[in-house]
Protein backbone atom coordinates (compact mmCIF):
# COMPACT_ATOMS: atom_id res chain seq x y z
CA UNK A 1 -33.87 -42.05 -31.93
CA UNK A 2 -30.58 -40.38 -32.24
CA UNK A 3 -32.35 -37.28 -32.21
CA UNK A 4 -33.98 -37.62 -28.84
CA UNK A 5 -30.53 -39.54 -27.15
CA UNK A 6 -28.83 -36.15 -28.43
CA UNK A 7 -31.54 -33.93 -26.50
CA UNK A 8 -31.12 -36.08 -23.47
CA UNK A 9 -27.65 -35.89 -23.34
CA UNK A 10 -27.65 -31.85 -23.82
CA UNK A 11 -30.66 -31.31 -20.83
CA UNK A 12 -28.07 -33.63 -18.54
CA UNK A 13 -25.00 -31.81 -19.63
CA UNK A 14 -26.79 -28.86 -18.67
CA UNK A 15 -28.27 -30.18 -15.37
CA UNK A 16 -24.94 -31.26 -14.55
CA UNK A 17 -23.31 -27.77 -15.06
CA UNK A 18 -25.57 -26.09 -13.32
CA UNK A 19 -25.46 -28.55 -10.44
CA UNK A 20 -21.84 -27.97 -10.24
CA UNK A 21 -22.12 -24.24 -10.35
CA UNK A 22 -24.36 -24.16 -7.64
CA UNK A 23 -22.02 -26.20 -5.80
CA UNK A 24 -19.45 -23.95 -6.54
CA UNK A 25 -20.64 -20.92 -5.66
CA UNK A 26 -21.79 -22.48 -1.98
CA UNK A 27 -18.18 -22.01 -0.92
CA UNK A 28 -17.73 -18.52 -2.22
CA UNK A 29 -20.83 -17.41 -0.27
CA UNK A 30 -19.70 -19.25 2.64
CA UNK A 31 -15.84 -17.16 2.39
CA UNK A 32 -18.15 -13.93 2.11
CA UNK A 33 -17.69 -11.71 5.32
CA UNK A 34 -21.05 -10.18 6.61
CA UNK A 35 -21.29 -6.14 5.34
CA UNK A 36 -20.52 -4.04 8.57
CA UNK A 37 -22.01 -1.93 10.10
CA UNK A 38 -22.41 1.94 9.11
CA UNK A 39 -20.52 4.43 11.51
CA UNK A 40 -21.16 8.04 11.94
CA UNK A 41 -17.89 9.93 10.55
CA UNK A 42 -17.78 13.62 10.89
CA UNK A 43 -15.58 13.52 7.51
CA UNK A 44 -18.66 12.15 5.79
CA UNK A 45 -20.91 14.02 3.42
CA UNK A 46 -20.24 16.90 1.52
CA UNK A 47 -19.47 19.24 4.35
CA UNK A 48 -17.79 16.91 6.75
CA UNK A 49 -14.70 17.29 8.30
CA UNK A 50 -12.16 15.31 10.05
CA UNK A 51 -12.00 15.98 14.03
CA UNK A 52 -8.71 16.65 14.21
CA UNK A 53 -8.40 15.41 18.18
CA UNK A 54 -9.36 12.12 17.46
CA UNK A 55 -6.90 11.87 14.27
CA UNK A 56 -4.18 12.83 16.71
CA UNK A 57 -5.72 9.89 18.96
CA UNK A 58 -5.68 7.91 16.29
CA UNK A 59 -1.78 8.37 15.30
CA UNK A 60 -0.83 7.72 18.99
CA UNK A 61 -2.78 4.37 18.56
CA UNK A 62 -0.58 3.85 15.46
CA UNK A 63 2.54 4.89 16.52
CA UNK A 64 2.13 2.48 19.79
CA UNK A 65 0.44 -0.38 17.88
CA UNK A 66 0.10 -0.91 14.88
CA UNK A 67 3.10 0.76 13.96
CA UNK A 68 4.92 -2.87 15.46
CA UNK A 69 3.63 -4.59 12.50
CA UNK A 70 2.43 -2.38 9.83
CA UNK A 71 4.30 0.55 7.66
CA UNK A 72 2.73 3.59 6.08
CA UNK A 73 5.84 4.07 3.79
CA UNK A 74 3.72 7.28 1.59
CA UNK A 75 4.38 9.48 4.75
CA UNK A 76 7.07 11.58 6.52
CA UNK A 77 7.30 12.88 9.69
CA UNK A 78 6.31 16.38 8.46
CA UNK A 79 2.72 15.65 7.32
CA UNK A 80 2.05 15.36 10.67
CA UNK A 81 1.80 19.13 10.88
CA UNK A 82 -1.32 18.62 9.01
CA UNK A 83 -3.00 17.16 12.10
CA UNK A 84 -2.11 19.76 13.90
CA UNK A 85 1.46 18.67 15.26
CA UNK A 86 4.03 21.66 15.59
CA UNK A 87 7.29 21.40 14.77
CA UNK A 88 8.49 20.92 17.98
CA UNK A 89 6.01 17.95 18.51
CA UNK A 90 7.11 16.97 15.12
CA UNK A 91 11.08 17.02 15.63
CA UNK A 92 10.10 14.92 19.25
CA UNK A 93 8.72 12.22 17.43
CA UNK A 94 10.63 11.58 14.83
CA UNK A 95 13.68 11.62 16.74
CA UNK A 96 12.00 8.87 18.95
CA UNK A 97 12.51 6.49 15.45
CA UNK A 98 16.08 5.05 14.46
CA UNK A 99 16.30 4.98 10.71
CA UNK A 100 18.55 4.17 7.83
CA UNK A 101 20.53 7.76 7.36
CA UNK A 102 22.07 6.88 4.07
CA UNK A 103 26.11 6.14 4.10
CA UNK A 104 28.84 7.16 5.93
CA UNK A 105 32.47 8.03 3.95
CA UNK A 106 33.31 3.97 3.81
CA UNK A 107 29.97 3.13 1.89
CA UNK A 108 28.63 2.01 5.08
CA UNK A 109 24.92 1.90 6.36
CA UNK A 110 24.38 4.44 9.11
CA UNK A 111 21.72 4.76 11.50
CA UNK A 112 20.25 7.60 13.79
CA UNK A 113 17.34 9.55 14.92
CA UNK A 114 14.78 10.68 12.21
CA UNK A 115 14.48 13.95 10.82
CA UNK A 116 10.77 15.57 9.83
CA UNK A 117 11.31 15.08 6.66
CA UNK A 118 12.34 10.81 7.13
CA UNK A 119 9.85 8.53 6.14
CA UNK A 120 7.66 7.03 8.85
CA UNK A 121 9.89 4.02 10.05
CA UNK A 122 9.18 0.53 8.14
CA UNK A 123 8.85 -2.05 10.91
CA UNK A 124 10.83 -4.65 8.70
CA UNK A 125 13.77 -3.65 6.82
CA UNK A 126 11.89 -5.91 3.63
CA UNK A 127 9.29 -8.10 2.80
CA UNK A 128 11.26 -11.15 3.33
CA UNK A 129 11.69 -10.04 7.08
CA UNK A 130 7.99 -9.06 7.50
CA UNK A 131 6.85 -12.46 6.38
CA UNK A 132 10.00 -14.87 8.03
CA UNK A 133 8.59 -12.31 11.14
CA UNK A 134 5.28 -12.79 11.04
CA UNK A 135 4.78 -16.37 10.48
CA UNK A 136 4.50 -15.98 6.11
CA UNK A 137 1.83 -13.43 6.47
CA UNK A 138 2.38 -10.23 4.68
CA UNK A 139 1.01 -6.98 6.96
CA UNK A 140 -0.35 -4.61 4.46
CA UNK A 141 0.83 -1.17 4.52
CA UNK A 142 -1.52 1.21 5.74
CA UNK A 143 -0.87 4.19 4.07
CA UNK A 144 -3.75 3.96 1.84
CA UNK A 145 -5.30 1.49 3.37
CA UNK A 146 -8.71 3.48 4.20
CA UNK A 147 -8.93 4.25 0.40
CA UNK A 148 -8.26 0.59 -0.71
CA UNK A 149 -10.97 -1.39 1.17
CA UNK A 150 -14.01 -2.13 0.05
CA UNK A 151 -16.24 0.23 2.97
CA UNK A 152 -13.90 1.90 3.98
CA UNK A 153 -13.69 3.43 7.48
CA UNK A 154 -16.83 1.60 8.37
CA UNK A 155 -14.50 -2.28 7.26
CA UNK A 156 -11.47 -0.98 8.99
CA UNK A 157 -13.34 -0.63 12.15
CA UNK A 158 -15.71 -3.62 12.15
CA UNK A 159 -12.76 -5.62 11.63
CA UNK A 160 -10.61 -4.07 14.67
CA UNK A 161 -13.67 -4.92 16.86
CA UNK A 162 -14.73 -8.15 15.06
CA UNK A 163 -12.62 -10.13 16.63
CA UNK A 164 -14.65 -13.54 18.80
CA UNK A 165 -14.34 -16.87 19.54
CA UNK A 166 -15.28 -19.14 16.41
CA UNK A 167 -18.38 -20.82 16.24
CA UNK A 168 -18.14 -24.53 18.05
CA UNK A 169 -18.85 -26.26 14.43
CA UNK A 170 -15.47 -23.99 12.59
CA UNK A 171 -12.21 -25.92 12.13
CA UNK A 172 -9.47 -23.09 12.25
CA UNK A 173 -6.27 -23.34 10.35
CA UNK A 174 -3.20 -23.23 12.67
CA UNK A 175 -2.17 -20.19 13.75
CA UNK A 176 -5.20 -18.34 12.72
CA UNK A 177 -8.16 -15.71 14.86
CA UNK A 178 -11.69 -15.30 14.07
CA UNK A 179 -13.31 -12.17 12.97
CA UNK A 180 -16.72 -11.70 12.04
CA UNK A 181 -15.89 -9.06 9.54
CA UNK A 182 -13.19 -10.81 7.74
CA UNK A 183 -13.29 -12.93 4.28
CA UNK A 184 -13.41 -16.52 5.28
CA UNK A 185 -13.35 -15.18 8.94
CA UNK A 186 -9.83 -16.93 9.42
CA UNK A 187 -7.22 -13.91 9.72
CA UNK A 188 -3.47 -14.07 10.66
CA UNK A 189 -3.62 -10.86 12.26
CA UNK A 190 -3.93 -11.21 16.16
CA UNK A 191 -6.76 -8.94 17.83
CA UNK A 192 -4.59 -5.80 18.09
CA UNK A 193 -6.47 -3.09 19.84
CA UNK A 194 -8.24 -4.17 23.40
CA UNK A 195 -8.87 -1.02 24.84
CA UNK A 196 -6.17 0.62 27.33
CA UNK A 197 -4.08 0.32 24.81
CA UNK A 198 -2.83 4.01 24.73
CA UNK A 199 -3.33 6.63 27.49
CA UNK A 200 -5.05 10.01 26.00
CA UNK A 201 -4.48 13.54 27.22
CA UNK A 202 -7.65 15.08 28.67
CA UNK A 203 -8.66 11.95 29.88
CA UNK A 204 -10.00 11.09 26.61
CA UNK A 205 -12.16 7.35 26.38
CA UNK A 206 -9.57 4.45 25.17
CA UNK A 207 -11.91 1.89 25.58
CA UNK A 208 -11.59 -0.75 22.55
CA UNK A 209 -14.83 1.46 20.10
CA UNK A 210 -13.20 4.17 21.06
CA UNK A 211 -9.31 3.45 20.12
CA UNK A 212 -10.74 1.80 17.33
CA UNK A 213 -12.52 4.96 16.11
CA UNK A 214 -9.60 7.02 16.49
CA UNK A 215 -7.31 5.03 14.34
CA UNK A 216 -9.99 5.01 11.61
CA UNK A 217 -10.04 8.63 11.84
CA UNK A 218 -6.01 8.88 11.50
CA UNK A 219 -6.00 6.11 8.28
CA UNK A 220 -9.04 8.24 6.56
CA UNK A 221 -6.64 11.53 6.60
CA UNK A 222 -3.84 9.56 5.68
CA UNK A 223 -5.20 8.03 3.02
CA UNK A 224 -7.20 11.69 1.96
CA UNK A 225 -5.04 14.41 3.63
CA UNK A 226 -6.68 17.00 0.94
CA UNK A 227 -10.15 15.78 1.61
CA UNK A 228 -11.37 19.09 4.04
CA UNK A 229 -10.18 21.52 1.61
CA UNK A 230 -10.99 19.74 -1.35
CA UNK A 231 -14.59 20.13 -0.26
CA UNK A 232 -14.12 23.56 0.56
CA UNK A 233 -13.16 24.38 -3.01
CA UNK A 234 -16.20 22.15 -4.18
CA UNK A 235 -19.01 23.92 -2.35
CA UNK A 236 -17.29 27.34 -3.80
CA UNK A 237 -17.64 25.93 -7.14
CA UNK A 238 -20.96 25.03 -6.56
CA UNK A 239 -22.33 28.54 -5.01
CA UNK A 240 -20.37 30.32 -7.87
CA UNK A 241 -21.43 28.15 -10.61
CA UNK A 242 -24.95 28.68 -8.95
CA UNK A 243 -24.34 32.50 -9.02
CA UNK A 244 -23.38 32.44 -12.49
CA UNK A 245 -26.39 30.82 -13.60
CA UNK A 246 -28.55 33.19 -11.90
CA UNK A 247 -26.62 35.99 -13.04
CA UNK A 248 -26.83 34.78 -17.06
CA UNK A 249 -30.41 34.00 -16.13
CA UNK A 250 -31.30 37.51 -15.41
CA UNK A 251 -28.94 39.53 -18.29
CA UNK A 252 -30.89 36.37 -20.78
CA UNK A 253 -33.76 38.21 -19.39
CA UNK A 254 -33.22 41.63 -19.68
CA UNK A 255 -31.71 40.87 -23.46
CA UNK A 256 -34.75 39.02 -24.97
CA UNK A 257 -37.42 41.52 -22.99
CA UNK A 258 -38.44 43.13 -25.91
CA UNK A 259 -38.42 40.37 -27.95
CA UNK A 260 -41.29 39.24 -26.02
């Protein structure tokens, strides 16, 4: 009798459990944020490359956006000649940027332009001030953002266009936007890009995809400045290591001919 209370207990223990870790795990798939959609990036694949027009797009998008709210503290002015920025262009906009210049003779902060080799001006002075500014909420830094996202370009972009109006049966939390593409879909972040944002040379789109695009463009080189000729060096490998197997091929040949 004990026997079979024992067994009963046990089979409703484990009922029980995994009751509750069904129940559990309801939520978490409820907080999960659809997968998004795959974009077409010329800096995919093993030969891809980024299009250097729309990374310069994409900084301007930055530099009149996002830059408000979010710092990309790994760079300085002069990696911008990597995009293709000369140093004129460079000098221009840095010296558009007041930064901390270090002390004057007293010990005393001092401000002025930036120099090319300043860091890319932090919107807060510390993360105290970014969250008392921004309502608690910490903006991330986006200097290797692209890199640290799960999906990389193809997240950053579904959630700069994800942006909606909630479904009629979601409750949202005060001061919070919907976005398809985001964890929980609740986000502090207000929609940031709506197209028109930032006027292109050459007449270029700036439509909301297309702005959107652009910026993804500019995060993946920041993120993976190297990435063009790192894949350069890779396919050399790859047609020398090919040419040295061909080569040891035929001396391997020639060596064991009379063997055989």
């Amino acid at each position: 009798m004990m026997r079979v209370s024992v067994r009963h207990t046990l089979r409703t223990a484990a009922l029980a459990c995994a009751l509750g870790a069904v129940a559990l795990a309801a939520p978490a798939r409820a907080q999960e944020a659809p997968v998004p959609p795959k974009q077409n990036w010329s800096f995919n694949g093993p030969f891809g490359a980024f299009d250097m027009a729309s990374v310069q797009r994409g900084f301007a998008v930055y530099q009149n956006v996002c830059s408000n709210c979010h710092s990309m503290n790994l760079l300085h002015y002069r990696d911008l000649a990597g995009i293709g920025l000369t140093p004129e262009q460079i000098k221009a906009v840095a010296a558009s940027f007041t930064v901390p210049l270090g002390l004057d003779d007293q010990g005393q902060p001092i401000e002025g332009p930036a120099l090319p080799s300043s860091q890319f001006r932090a919107p807060f002075p510390n993360e105290k001030a970014a969250r008392a500014a921004m309502g608690g909420a910490l903006p991330p830094d986006l200097s290797l953002i692209f890199n640290a996202r799960e999906y990389h370009g193809d997240y950053i972009y579904a959630l700069l266009t994800g942006y909606a109006d909630p479904p009629a049966d979601m409750k949202m939390q005060a001061g919070m936007h919907y976005n398809k593409y985001f964890p929980g879909h609740q986000i502090a972040m207000p929609q940031p890009l709506h197209g028109g944002d930032v006027s292109f040379p050459g007449n270029a789109p700036n439509t909301l995809d297309a702005e959107a695009h652009d910026v993804v463009n500019f995060l993946a080189w920041a993120s993976n400045p190297e990435m063009t000729t790192r894949k350069q060096i890779g396919v050399r490998v790859v047609l020398f290591l090919a040419l040295m197997t061909g080569l040891t091929y035929a001396v391997k040949r020639q060596i064991w001919s009379d063997a055989h």
